[in-house]
N, C-alpha and C. Protein backbone atom coordinates (compact mmCIF):
# COMPACT_ATOMS: atom_id res chain seq x y z
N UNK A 1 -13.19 10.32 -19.57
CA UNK A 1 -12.97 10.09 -18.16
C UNK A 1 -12.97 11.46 -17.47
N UNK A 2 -13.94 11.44 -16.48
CA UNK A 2 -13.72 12.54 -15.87
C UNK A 2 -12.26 13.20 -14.86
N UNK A 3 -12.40 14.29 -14.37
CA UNK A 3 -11.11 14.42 -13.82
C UNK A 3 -10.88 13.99 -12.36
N UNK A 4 -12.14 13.44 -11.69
CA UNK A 4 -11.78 13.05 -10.11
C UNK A 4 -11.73 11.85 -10.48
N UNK A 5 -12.32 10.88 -12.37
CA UNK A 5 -11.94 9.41 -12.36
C UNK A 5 -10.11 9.59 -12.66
N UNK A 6 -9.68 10.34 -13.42
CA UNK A 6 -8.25 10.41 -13.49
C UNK A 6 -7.87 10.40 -12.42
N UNK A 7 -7.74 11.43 -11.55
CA UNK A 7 -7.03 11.34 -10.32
C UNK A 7 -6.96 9.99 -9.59
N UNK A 8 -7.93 9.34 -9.11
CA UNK A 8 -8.37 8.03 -8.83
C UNK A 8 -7.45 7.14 -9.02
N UNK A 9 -7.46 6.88 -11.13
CA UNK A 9 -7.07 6.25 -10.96
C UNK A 9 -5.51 6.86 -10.94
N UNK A 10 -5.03 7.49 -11.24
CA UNK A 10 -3.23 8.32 -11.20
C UNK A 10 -3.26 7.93 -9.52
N UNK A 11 -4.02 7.71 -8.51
CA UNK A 11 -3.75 7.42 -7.22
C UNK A 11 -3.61 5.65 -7.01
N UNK A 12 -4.26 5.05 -7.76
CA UNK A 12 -4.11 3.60 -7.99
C UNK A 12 -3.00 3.70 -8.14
N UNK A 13 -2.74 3.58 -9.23
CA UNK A 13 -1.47 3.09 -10.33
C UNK A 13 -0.05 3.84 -9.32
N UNK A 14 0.08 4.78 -8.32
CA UNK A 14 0.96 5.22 -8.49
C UNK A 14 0.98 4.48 -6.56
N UNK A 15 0.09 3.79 -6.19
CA UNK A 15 -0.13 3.49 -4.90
C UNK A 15 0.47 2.32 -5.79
N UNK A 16 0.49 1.57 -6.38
CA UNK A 16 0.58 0.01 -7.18
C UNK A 16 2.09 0.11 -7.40
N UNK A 17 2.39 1.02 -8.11
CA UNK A 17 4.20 1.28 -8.75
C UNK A 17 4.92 0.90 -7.82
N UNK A 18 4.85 0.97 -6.43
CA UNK A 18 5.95 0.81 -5.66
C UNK A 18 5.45 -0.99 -5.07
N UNK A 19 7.09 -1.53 -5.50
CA UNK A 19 6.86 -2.73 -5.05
C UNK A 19 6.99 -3.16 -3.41
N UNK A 20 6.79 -2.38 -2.73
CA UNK A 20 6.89 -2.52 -1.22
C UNK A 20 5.47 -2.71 -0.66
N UNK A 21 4.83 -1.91 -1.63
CA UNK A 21 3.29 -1.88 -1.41
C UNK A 21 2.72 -2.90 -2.28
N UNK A 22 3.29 -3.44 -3.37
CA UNK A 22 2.92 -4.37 -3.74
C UNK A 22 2.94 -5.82 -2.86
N UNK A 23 3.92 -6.09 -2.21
CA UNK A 23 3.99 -7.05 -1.25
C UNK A 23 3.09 -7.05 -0.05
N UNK A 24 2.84 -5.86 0.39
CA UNK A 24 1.67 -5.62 1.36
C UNK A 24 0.71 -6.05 0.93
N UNK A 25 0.17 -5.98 0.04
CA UNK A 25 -1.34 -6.02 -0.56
C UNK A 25 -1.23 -7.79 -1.23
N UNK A 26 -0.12 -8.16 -1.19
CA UNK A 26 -0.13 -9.79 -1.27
C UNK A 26 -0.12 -10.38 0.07
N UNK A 27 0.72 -9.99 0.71
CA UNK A 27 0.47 -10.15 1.88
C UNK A 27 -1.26 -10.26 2.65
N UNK A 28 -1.90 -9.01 2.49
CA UNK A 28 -3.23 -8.84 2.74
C UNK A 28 -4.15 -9.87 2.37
N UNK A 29 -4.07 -10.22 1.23
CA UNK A 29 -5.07 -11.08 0.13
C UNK A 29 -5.19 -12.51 1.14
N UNK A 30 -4.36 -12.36 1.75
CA UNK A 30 -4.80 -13.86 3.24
C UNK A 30 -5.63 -13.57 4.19
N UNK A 31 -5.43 -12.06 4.55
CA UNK A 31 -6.35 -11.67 5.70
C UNK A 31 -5.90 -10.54 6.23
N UNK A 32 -6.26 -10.26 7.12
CA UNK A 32 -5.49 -9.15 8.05
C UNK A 32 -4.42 -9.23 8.65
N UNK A 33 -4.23 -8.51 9.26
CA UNK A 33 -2.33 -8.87 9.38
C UNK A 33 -1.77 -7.51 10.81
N UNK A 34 -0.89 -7.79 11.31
CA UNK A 34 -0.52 -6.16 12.08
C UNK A 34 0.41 -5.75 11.25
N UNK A 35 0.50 -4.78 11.75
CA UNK A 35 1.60 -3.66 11.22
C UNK A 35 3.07 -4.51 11.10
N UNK A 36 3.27 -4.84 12.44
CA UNK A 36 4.19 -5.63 12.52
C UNK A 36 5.07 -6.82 11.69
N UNK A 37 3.56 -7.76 11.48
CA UNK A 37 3.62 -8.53 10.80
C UNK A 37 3.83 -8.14 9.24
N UNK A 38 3.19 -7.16 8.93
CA UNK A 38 3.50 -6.49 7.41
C UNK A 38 4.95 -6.40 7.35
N UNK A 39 5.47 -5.38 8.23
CA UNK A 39 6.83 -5.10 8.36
C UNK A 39 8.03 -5.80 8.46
N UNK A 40 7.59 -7.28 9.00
CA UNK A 40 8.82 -7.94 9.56
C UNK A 40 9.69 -8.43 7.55
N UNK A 41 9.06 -8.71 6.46
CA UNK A 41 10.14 -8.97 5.57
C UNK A 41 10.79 -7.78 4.89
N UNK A 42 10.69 -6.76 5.73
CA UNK A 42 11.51 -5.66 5.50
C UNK A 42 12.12 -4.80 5.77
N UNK A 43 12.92 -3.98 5.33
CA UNK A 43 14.33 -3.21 6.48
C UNK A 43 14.05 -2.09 6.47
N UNK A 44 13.03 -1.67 7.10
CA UNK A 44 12.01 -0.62 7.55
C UNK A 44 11.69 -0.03 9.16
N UNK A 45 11.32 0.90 9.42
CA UNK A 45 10.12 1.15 10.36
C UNK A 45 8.67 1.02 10.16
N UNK A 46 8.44 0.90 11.40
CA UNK A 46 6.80 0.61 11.44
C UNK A 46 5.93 1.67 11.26
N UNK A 47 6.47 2.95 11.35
CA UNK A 47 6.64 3.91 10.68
C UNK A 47 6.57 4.34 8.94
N UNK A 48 7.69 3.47 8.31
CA UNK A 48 7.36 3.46 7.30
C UNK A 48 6.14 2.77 6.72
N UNK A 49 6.32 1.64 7.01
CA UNK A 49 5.28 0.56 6.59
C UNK A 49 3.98 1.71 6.73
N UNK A 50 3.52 1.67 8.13
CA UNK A 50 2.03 2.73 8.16
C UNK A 50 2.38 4.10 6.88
N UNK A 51 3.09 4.63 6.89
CA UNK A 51 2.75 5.27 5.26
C UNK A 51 2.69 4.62 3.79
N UNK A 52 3.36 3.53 3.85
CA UNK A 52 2.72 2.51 2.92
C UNK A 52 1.33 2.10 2.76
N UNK A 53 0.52 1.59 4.09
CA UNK A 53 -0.29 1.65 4.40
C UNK A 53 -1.37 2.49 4.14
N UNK A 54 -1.20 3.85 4.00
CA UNK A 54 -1.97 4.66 3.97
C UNK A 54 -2.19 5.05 2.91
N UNK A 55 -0.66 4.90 1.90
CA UNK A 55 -0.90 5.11 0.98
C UNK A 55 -2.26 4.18 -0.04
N UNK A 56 -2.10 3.06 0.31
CA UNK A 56 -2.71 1.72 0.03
C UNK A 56 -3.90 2.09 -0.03
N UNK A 57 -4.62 2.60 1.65
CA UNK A 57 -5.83 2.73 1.64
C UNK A 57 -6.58 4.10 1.09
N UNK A 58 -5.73 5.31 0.57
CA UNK A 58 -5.93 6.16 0.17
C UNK A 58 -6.94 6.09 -1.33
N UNK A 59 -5.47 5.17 -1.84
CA UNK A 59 -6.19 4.59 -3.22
C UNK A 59 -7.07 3.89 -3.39
C-alpha cells in the first residue's frame, strides 16, 4: 500500500471511529439533510456538527 493509500485510509477509519459521525452518515444514507437537521439529536452546536461534517467529507 502506498503511503497517500495509508493516509486515506488512517483518514477513513479515524473519520468512522467517532460515533457522532457515525450517526451523521446514517442519517445521510436517506438523503440530504441541513445542518440543522443533522444536529437536532444532539447536545451540540451547529458549529460542531459542521466540523463533523467536514471531517466526513474530508475522508
Amino acid at each position: 500500500m502506498s503511503s497517500a493509500e495509508d493516509m486515506r485510509l488512517n483518514d477513513t477509519l479515524l473519520a468512522l471511529a467517532d460515533p457522532t459521525r457515525r450517526a451523521i452518515l446514517t442519517t445521510l444514507v436517506s438523503g440530504a439533510a441541513r445542518i440543522t437537521d443533522l444536529a437536532a439529536p444532539f447536545d451540540m452546536s451547529l458549529n460542531a456538527v459542521s466540523k463533523h461534517i467536514k471531517v466526513l467529507e474530508r475522508a
